[in-house]
Every structure is written in C-alpha cells, then in structure tokens.
N, C-alpha and C. Protein backbone atom coordinates (compact mmCIF):
# COMPACT_ATOMS: atom_id res chain seq x y z
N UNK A 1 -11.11 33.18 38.28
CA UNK A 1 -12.02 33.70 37.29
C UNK A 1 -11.22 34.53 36.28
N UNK A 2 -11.45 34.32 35.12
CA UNK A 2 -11.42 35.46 33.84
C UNK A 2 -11.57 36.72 34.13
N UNK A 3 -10.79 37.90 33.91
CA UNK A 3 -10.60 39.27 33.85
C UNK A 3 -11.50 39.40 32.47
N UNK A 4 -12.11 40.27 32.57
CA UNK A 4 -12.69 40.54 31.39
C UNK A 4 -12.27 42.30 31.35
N UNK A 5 -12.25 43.20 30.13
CA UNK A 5 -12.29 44.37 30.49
C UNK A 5 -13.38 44.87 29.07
N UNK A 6 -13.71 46.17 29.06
CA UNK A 6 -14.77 46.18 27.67
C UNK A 6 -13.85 47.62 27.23
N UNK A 7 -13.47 47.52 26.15
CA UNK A 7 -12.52 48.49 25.69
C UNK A 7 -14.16 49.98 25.33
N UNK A 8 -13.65 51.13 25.14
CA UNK A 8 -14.59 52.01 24.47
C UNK A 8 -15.03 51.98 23.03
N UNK A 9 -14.21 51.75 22.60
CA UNK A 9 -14.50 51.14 21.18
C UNK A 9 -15.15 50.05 20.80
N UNK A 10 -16.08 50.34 20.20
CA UNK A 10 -16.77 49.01 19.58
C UNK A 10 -17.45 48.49 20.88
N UNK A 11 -17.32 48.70 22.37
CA UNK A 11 -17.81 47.90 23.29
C UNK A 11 -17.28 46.37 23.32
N UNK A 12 -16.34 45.97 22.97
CA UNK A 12 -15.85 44.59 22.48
C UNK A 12 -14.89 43.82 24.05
N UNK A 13 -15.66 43.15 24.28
CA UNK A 13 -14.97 42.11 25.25
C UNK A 13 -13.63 41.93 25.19
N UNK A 14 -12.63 42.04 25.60
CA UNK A 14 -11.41 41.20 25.39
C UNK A 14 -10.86 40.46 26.75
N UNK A 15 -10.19 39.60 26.59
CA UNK A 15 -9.79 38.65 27.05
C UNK A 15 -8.50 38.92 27.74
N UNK A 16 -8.52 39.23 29.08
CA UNK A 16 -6.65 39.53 29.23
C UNK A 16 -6.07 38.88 29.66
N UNK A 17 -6.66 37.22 30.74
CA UNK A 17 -5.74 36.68 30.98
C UNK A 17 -6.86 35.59 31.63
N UNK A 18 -6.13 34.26 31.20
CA UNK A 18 -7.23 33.18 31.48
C UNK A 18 -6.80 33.06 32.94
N UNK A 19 -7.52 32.58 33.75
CA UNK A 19 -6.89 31.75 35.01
C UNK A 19 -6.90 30.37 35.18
N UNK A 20 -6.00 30.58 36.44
CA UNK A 20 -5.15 29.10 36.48
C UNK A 20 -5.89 27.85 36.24
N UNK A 21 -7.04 28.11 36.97
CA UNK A 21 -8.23 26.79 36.82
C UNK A 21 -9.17 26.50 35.29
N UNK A 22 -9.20 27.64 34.70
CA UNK A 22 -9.13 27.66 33.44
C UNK A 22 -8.29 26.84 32.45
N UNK A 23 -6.97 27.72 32.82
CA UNK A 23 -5.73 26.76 31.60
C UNK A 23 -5.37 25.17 32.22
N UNK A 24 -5.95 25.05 33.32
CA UNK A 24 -5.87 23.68 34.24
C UNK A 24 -6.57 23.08 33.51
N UNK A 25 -8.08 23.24 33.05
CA UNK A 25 -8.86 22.51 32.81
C UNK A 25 -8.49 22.09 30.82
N UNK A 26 -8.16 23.39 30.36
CA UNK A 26 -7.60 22.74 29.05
C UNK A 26 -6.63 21.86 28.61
N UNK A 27 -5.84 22.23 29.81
CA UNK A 27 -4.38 21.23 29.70
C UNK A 27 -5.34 19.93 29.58
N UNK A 28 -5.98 19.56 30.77
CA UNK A 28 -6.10 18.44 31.16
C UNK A 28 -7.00 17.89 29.77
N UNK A 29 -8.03 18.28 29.66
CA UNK A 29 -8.46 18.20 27.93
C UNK A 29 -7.91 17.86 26.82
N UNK A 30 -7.01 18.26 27.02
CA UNK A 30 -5.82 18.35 25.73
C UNK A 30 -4.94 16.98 26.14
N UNK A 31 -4.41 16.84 27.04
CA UNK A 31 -4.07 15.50 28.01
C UNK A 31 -4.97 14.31 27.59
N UNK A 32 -6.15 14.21 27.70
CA UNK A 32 -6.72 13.35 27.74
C UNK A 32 -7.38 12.69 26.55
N UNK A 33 -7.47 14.01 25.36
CA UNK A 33 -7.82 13.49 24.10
C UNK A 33 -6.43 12.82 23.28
N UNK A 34 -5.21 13.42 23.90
CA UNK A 34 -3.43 12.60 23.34
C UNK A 34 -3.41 11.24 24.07
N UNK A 35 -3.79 11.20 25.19
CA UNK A 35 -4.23 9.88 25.67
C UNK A 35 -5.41 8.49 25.09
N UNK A 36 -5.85 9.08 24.65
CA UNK A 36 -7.13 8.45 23.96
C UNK A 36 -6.29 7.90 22.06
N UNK A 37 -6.04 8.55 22.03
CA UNK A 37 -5.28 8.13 20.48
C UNK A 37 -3.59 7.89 20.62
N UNK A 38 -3.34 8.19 22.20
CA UNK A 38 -2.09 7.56 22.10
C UNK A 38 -2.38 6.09 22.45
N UNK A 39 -3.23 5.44 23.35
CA UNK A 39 -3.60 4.00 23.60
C UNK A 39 -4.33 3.35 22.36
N UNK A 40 -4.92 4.04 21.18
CA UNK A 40 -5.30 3.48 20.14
C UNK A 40 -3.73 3.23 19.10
N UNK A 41 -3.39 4.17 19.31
CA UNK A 41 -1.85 4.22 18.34
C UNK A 41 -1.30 2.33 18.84
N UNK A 42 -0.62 2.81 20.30
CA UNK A 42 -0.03 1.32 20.87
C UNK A 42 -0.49 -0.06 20.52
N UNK A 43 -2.19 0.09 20.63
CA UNK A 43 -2.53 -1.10 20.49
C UNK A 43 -2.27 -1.49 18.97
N UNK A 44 -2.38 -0.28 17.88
CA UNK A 44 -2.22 -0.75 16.73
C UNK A 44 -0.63 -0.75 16.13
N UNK A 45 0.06 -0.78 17.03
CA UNK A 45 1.59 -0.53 16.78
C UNK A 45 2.08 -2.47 17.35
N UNK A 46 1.52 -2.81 18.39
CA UNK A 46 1.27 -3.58 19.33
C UNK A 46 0.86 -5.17 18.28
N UNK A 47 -0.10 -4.54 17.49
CA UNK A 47 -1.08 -5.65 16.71
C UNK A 47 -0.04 -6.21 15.48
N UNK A 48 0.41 -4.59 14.98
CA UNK A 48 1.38 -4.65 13.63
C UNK A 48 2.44 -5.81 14.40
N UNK A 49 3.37 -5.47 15.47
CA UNK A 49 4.15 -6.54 15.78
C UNK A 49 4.01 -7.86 15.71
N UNK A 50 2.68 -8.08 16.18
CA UNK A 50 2.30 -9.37 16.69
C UNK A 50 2.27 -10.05 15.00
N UNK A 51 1.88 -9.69 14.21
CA UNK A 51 1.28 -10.27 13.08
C UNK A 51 2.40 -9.86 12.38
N UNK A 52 3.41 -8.86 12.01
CA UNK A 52 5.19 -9.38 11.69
C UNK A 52 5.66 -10.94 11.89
N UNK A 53 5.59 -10.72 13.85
CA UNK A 53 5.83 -11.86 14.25
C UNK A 53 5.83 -12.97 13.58
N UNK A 54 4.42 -13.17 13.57
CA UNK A 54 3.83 -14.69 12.73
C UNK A 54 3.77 -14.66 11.77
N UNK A 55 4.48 -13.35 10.60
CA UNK A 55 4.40 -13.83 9.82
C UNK A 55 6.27 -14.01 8.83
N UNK A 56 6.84 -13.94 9.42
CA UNK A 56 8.62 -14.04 10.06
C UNK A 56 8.54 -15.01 9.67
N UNK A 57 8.68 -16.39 9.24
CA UNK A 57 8.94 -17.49 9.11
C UNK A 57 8.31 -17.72 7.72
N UNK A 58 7.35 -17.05 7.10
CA UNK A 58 7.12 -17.01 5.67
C UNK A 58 7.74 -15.96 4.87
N UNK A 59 7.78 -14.95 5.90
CA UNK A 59 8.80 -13.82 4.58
C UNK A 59 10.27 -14.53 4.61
N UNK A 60 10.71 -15.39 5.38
CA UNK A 60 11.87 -15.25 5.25
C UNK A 60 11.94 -16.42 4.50
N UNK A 61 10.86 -17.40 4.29
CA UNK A 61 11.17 -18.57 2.93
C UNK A 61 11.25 -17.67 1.45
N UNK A 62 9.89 -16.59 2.04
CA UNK A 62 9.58 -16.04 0.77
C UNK A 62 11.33 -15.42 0.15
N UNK A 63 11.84 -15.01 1.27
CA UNK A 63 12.76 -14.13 0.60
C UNK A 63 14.20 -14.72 0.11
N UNK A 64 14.49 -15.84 0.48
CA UNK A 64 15.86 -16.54 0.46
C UNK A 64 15.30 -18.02 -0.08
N UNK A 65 13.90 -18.66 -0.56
CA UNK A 65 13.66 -19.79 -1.02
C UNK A 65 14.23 -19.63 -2.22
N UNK A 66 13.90 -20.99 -3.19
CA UNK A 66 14.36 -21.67 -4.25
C UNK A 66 12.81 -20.94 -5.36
N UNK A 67 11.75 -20.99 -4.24
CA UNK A 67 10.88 -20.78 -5.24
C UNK A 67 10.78 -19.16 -6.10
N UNK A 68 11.20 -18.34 -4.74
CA UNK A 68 10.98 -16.67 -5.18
C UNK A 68 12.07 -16.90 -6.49
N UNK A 69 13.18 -17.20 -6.14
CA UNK A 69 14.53 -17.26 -7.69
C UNK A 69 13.69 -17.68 -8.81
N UNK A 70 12.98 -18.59 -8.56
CA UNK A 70 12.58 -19.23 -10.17
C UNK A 70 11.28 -18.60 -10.66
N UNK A 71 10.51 -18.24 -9.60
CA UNK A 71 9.51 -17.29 -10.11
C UNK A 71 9.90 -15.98 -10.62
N UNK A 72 11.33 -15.62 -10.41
CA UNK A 72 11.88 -14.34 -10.98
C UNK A 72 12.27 -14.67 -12.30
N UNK A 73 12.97 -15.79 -12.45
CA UNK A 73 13.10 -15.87 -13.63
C UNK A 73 12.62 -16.37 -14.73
N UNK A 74 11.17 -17.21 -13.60
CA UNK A 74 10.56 -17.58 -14.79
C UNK A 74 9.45 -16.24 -15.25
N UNK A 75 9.27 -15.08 -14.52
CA UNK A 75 8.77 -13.74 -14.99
C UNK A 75 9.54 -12.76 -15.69
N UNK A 76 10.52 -13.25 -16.06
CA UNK A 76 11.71 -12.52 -16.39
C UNK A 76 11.39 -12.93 -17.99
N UNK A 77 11.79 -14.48 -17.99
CA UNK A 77 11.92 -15.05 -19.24
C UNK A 77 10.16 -14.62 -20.00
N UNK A 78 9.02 -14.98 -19.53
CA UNK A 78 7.99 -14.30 -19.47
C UNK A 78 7.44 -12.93 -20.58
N UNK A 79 7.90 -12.33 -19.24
CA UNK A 79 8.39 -11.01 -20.05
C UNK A 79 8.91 -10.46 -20.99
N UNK A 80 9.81 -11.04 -21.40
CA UNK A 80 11.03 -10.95 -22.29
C UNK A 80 10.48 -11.28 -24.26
N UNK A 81 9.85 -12.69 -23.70
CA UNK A 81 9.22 -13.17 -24.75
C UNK A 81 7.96 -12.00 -25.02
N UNK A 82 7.60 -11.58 -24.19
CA UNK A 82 6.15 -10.25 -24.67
C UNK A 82 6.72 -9.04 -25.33
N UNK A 83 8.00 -8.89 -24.89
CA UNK A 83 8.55 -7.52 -25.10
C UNK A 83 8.16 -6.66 -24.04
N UNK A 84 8.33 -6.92 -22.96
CA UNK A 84 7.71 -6.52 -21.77
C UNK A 84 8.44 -6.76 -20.00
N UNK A 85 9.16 -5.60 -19.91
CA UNK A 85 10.32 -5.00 -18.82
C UNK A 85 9.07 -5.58 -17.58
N UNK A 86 9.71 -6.47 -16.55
CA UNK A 86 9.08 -7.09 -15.81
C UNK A 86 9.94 -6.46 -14.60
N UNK A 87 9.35 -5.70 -13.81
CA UNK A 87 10.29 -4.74 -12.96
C UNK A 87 10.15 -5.84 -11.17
N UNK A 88 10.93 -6.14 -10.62
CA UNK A 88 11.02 -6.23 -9.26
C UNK A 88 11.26 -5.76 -8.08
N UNK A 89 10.46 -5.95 -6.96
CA UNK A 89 10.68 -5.03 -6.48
C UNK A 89 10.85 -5.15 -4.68
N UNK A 90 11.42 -5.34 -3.39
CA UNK A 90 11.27 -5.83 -2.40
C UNK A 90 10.84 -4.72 -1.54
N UNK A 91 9.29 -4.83 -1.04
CA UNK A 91 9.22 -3.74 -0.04
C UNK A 91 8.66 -4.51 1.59
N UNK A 92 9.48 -4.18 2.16
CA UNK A 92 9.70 -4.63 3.70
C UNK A 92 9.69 -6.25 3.15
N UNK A 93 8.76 -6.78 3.96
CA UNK A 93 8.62 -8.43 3.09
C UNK A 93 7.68 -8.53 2.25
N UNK A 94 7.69 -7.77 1.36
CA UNK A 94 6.43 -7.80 0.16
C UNK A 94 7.20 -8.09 -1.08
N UNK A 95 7.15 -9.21 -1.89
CA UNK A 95 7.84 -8.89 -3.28
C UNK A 95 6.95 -8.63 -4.08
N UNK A 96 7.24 -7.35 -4.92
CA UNK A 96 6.16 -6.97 -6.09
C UNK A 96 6.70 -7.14 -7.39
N UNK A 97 5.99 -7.44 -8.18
CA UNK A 97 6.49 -7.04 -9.72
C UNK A 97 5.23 -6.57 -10.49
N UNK A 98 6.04 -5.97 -11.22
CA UNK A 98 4.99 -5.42 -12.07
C UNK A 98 5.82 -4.97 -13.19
N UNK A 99 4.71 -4.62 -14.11
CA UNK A 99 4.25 -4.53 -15.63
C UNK A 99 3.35 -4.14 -16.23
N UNK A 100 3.27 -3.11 -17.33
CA UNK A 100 2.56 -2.43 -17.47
C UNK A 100 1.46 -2.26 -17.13
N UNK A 101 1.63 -1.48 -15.58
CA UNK A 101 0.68 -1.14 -14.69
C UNK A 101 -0.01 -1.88 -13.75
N UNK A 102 0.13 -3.20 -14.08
CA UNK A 102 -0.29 -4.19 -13.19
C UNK A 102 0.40 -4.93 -12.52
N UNK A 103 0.77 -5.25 -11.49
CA UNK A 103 1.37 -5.60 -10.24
C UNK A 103 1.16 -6.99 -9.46
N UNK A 104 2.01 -7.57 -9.13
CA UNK A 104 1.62 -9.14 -8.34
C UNK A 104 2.32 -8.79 -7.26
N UNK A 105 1.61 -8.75 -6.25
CA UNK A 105 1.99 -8.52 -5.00
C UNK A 105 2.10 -9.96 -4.18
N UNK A 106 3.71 -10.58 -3.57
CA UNK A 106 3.45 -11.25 -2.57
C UNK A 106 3.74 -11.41 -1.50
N UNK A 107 2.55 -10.89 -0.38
CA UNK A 107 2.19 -10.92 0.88
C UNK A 107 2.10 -11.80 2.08
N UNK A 108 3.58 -12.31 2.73
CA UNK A 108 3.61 -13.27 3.78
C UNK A 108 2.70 -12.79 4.56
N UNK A 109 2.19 -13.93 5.05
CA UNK A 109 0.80 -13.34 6.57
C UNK A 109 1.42 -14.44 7.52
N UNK A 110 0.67 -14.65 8.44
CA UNK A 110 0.77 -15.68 9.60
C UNK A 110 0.27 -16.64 9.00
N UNK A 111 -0.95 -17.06 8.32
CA UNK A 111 -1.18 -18.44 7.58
C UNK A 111 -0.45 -18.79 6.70
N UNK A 112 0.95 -18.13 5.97
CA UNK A 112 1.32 -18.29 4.35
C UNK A 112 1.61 -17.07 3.64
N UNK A 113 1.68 -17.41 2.36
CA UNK A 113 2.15 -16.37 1.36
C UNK A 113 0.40 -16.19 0.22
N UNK A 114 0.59 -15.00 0.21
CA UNK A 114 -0.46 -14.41 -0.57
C UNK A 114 -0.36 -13.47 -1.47
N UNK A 115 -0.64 -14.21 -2.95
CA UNK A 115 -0.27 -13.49 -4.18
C UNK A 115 -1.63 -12.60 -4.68
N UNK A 116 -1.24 -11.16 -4.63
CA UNK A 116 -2.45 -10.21 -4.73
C UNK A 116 -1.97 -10.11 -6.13
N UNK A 117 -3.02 -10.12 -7.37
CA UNK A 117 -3.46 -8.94 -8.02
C UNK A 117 -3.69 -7.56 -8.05
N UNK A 118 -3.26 -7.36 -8.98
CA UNK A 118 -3.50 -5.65 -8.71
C UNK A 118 -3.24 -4.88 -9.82
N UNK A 119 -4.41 -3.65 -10.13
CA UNK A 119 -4.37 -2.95 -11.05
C UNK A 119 -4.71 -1.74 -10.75
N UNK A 120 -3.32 -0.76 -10.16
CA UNK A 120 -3.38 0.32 -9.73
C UNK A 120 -3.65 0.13 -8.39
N UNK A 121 -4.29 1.12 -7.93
CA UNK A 121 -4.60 0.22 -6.55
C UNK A 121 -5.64 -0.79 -5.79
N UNK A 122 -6.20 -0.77 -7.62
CA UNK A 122 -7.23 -1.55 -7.26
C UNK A 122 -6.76 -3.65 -7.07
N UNK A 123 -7.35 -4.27 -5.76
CA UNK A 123 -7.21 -5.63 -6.20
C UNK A 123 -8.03 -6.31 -6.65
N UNK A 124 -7.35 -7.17 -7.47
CA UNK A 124 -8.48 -7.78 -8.75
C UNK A 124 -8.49 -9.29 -8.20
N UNK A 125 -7.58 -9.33 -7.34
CA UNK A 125 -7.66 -11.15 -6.99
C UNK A 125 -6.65 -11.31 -6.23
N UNK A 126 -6.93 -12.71 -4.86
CA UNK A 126 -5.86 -12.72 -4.07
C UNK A 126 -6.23 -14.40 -3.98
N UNK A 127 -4.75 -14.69 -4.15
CA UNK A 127 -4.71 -16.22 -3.73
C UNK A 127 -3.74 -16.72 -3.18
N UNK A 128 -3.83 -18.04 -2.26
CA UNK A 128 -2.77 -18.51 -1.57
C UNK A 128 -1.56 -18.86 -2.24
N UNK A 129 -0.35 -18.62 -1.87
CA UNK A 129 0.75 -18.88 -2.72
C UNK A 129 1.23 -20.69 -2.37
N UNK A 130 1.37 -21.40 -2.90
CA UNK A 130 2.55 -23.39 -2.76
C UNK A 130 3.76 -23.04 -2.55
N UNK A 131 4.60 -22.43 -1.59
CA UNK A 131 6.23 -22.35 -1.89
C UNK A 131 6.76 -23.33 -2.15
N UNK A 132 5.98 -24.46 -1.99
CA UNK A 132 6.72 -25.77 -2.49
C UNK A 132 6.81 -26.37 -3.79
N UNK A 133 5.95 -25.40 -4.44
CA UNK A 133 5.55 -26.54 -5.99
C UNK A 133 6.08 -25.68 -6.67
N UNK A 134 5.21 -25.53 -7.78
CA UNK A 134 6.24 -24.41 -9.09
C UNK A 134 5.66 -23.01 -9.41
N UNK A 135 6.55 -22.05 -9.56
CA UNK A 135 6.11 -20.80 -10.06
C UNK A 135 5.07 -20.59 -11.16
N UNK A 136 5.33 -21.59 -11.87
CA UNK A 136 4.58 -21.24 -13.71
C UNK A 136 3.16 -20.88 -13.39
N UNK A 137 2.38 -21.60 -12.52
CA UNK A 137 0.87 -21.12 -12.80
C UNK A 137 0.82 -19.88 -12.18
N UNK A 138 0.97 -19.02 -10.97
CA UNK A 138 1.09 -18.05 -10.91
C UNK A 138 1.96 -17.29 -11.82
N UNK A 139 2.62 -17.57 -12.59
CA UNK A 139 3.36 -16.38 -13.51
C UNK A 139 2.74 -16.35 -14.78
N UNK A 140 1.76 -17.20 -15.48
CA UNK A 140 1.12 -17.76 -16.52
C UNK A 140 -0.17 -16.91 -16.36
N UNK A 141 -1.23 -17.22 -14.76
CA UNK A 141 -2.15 -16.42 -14.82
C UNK A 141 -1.46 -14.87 -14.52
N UNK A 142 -0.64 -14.53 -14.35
CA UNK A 142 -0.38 -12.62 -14.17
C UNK A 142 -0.09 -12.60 -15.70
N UNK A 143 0.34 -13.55 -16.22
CA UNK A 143 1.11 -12.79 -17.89
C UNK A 143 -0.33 -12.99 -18.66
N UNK A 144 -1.50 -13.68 -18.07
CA UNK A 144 -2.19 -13.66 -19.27
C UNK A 144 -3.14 -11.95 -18.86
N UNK A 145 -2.73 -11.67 -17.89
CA UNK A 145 -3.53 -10.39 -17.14
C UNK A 145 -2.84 -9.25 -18.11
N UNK A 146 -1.09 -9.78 -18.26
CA UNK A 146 -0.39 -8.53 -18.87
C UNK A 146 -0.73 -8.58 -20.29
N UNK A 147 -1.08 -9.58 -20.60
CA UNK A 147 -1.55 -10.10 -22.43
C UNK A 147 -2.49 -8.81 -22.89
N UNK A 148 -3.68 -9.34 -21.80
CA UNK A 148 -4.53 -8.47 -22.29
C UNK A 148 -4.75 -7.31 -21.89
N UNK A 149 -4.07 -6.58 -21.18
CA UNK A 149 -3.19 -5.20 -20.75
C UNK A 149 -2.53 -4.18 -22.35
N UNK A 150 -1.73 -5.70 -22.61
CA UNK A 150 -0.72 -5.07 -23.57
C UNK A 150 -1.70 -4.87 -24.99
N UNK A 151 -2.97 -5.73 -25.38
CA UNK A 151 -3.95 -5.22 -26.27
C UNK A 151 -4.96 -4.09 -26.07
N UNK A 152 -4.89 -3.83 -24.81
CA UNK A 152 -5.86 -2.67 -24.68
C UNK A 152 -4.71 -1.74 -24.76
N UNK A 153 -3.77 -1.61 -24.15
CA UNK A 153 -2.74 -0.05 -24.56
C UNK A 153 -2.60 -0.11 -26.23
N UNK A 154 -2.66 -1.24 -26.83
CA UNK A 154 -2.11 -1.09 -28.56
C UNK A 154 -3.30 -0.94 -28.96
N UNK A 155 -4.39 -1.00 -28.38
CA UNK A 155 -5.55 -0.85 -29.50
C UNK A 155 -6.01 0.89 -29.30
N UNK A 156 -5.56 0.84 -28.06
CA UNK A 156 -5.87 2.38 -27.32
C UNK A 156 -4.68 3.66 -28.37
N UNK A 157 -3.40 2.55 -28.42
CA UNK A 157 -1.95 3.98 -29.15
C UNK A 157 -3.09 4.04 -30.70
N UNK A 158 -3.16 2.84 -31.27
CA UNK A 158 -4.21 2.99 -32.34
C UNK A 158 -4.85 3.96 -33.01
N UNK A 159 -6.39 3.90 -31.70
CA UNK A 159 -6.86 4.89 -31.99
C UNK A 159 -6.29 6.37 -32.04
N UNK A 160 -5.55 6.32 -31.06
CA UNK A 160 -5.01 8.13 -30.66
C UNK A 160 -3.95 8.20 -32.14
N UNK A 161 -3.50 7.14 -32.91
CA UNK A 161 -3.06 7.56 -34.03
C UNK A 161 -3.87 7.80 -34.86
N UNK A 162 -5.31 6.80 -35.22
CA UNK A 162 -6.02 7.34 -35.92
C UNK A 162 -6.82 8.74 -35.42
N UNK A 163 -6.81 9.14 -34.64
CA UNK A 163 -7.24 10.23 -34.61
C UNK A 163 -6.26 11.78 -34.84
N UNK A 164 -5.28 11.06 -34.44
CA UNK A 164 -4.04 12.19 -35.06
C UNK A 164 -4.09 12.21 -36.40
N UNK A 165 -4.04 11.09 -37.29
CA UNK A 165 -4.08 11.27 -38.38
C UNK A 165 -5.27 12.05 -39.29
N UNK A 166 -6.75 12.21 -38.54
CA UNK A 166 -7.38 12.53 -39.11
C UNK A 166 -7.79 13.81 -38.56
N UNK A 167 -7.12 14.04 -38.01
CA UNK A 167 -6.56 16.16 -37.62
C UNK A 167 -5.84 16.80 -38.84
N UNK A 168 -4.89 16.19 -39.52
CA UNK A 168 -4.32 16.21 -39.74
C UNK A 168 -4.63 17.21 -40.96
C-alpha cells in the first residue's frame, strides 16, 4: 500500500513512496501498451518488405532500362524548348522530375511502374507506365500540364506588375 502523509499546511496529501505492487502494475501497463504498437510497427515494417520485394524487378528495369534514359532526355529536350529547367531526381526507387512545381512521379509497385501526377502534394492523375514502348506520350501529357502551369505563373507575374505599376 501507498504511504500517504497530510503535511499541516494546506492539509495537502502527498505522496512519499509508491509500492512495489503499485510500480508493478505500471510497468506492466507501460509494457503492454509498447507491445501493442510494437506488433503494429513489425507487421507494417514486415508489409513494407514484402511489397519492396515484389516490387524489385520493376525498379530495377525502371532504373538501368533503355526507357528511363530516353524519357530523360526526351524531358530534357522538352524542357529546354519551353525554357524550362526540368530537374531529376532518384528517391529510393522513385524517379521524379519536376518543373515548375509540378512533378511526375515514377512509382514501381508489384504489378508495374506507375506514373503519378502531381501538383504539390496534391495527385492529379496516376497511370500505368509501357517500359517497353516510348517515352513521348507520357512526357507530352506532363509538358502539356507544364504549358499551362507556365501561363498561369506569366499571367499571374502580369498582374503583380500591373499592380506595381499602378502604386506607383
């Protein structure tokens, strides 16, 4: 049992020393809720592997194929022609690129490769990637995404000039 003592002051309870069956019972509490989210952790540590696994045999076309090279350069050349720095980027097996602000994410899974859209963090569209056929239509539909990207920032510098100007 708990010692309790009541000081003169204030009449105030204090606490001087828990007992053993006490701090027994918190341990074990404390034990059992690290247990509970350590077997949720595993299984989802467990799941992440499994689905690496299967998907190992598409990042690694993705990453050393014929097709990722030509889709680089055919986003390169792309780019270039817009006036528009087409940045690349490899994260774990994800290749991203992006451009002003908008991003093509592609995502090996266990079924294939999957080219996300994306604008900020929002996704605007996800579709299966052909590693076998040709880059251009996926680099054609992201550049027409950056097209009209690149008219909303110029119509947007625009205004903020016309409005500078008429501070002025």
């Amino acid at each position: 049992m708990a010692r309790v003592s009541i000081s003169r002051v204030g009449y105030q309870a204090k606490l001087l020393e828990m007992s053993f069956l006490d701090n027994l019972e918190n341990n074990l509490k404390a034990l059992e809720s690290q247990d509970q989210g350590g077997i949720d952790e595993a299984a989802r540590r467990d799941a992440e592997r499994r689905q690496a696994r299967a998907a190992a045999p598409w990042a690694e076309r993705l990453k050393n194929g014929p097709w990722t090279q030509a889709l680089m350069q055919q986003a390169t050349r792309a780019g270039h022609q817009r006036r528009t720095k087409v940045h690349f980027a490899w994260i774990g097996t994800t290749l991203r690129l992006e451009a002003r602000g908008l991003r093509l994410e592609l995502r090996p899974s266990a079924k294939g490769v999957d080219a996300v859209f994306l604008k900020g963090a929002e996704e605007a569209k996800r579709a299966p990637v052909d590693l076998d056929g040709d880059p251009a239509k996926l680099v054609y539909e992201w550049m027409l995404a950056i097209d009209i990207q690149k008219k909303m920032d110029e119509e947007e510098a625009a205004r903020a000039l016309e409005e500078h100007a008429a501070d002025e």
